[in-house]
Protein backbone atom coordinates (compact mmCIF):
# COMPACT_ATOMS: atom_id res chain seq x y z
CA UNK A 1 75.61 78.90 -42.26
CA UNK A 2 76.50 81.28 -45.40
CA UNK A 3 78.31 79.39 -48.91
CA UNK A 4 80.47 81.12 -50.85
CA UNK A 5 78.76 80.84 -54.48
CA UNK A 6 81.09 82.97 -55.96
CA UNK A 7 83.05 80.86 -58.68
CA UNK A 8 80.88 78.30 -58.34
CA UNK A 9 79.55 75.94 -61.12
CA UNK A 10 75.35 75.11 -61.15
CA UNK A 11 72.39 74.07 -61.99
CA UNK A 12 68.73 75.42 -61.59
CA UNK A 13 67.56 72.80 -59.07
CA UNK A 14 65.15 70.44 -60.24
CA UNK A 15 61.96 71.63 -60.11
CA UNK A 16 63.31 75.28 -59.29
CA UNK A 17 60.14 76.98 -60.95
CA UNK A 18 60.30 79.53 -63.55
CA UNK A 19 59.39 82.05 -60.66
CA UNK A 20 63.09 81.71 -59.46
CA UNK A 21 64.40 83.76 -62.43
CA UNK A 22 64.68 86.63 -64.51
CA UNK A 23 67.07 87.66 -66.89
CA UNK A 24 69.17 90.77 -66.78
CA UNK A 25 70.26 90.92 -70.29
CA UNK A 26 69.69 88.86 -73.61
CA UNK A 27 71.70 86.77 -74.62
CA UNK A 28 72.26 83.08 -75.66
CA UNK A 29 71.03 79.83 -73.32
CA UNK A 30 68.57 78.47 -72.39
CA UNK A 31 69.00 78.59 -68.54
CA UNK A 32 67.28 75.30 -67.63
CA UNK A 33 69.87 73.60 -69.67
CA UNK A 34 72.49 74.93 -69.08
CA UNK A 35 75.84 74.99 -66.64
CA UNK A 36 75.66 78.31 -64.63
CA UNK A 37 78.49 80.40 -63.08
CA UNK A 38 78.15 82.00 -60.32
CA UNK A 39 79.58 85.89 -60.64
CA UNK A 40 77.96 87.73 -57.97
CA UNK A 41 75.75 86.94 -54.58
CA UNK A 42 73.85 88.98 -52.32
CA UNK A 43 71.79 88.10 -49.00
CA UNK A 44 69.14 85.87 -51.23
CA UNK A 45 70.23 85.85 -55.16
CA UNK A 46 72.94 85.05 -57.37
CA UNK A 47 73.81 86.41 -59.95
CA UNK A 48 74.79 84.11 -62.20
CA UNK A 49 76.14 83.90 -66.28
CA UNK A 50 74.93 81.00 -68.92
CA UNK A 51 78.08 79.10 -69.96
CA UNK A 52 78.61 76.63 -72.15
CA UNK A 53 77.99 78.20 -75.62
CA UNK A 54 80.35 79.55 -78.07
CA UNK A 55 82.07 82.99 -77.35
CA UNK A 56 80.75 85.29 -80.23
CA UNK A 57 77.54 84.73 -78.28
CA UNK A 58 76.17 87.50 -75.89
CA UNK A 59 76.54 85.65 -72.39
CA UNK A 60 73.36 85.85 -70.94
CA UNK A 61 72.85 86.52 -67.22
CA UNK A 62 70.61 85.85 -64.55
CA UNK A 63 69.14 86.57 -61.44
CA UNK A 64 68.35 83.76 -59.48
CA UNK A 65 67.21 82.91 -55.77
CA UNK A 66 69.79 81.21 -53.98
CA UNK A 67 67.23 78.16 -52.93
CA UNK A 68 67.28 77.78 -56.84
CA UNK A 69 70.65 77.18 -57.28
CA UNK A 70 72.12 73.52 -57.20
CA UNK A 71 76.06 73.47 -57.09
CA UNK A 72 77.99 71.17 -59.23
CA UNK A 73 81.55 70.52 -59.88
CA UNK A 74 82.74 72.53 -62.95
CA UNK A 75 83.17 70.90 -66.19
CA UNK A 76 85.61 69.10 -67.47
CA UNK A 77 86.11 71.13 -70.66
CA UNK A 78 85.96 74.28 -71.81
CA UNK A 79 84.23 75.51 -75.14
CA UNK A 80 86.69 76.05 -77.74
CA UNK A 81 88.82 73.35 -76.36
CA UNK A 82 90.62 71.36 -78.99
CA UNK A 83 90.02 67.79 -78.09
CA UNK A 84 90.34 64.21 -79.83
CA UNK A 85 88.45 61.32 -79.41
CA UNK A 86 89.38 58.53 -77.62
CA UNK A 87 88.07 55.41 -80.28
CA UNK A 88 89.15 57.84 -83.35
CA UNK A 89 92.43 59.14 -82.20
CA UNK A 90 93.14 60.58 -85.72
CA UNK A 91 89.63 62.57 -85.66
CA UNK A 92 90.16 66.04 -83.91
CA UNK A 93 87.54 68.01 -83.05
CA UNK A 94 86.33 71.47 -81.26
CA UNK A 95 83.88 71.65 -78.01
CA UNK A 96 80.84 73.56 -79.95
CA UNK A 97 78.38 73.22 -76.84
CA UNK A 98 77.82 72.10 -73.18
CA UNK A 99 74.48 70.95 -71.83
CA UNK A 100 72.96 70.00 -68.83
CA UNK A 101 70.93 67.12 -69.46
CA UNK A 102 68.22 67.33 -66.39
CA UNK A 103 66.77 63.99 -67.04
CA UNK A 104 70.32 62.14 -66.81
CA UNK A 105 71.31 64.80 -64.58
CA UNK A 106 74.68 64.94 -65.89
CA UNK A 107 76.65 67.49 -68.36
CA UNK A 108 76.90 66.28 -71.48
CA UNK A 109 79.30 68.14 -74.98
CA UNK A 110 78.04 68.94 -78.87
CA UNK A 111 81.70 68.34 -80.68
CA UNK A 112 82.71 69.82 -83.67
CA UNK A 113 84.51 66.98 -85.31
CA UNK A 114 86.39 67.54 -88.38
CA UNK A 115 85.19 66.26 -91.89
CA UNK A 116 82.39 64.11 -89.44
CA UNK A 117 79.12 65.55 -89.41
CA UNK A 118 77.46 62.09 -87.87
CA UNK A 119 80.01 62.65 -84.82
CA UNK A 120 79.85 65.75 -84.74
CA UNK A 121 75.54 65.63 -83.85
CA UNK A 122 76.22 63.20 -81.30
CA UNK A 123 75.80 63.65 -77.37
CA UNK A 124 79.01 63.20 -75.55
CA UNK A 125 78.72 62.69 -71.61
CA UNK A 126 81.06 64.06 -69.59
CA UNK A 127 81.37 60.96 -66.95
CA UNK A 128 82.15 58.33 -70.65
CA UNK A 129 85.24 59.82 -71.44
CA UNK A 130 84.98 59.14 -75.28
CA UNK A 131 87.16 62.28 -75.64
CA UNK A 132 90.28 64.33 -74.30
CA UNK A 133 91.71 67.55 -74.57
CA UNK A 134 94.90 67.79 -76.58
CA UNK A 135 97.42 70.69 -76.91
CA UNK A 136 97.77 72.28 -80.82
């Protein structure tokens, strides 16, 4: 049975083995922690890009074996997104990062918070909802 990986949102599987990848350009992210888009398949690989980090930064893109490739469901927020959070409602902030943290295996956000440097080093899951996008 063949997937459709195309516009798909991933992981490198746990476990997936350096041996799975090579890069096609340089660029930003680390791809073992990071969420993956899929841009491109073929009979075995996927191309995929490194999202998750801020757009001045050269995507980076990959090569990977399709056996390597775990799918998840894309994230919740963008970077760039202008969001507020939920026990501060008057602190407004700016998605700076998303990670994938393999350990929790869930996606987790590095907030720029305005005027909060404390906040804005902290690790924000995706599945607490401590935050929310707002419209400006």
């Amino acid at each position: 049975m063949n997937k459709n990986y195309v516009g798909t949102y991933g992981v490198i599987k746990k476990n997936g083995g350096i041996d799975l990848i090579y890069s096609e350009t340089e660029g930003e992210g680390n791809i073992f922690f990071s969420i993956l888009k899929c841009i491109e398949e073929n009979d075995n690989y996927l191309k995929v890009v490194v999202i998750g980090k801020s757009k001045e930064h050269t995507p980076k893109i990959a090569i990977i074996k399709k056996e390597g490739y775990e799918i998840l469901k894309k994230p919740k927020f963008d970077v760039g997104d202008k969001v507020r959070l939920i026990k501060y409602p008057n602190e407004k902030a700016i998605v700076r990062l998303i990670i994938w943290h393999e350990k929790d295996r869930r996606i987790f956000y590095i907030l720029d918070v305005e005027g909060n440097k404390k906040r804005s080093n902290s690790w924000y899951y995706e599945d607490e909802n401590k935050f929310e996008k707002i419209n400006e």
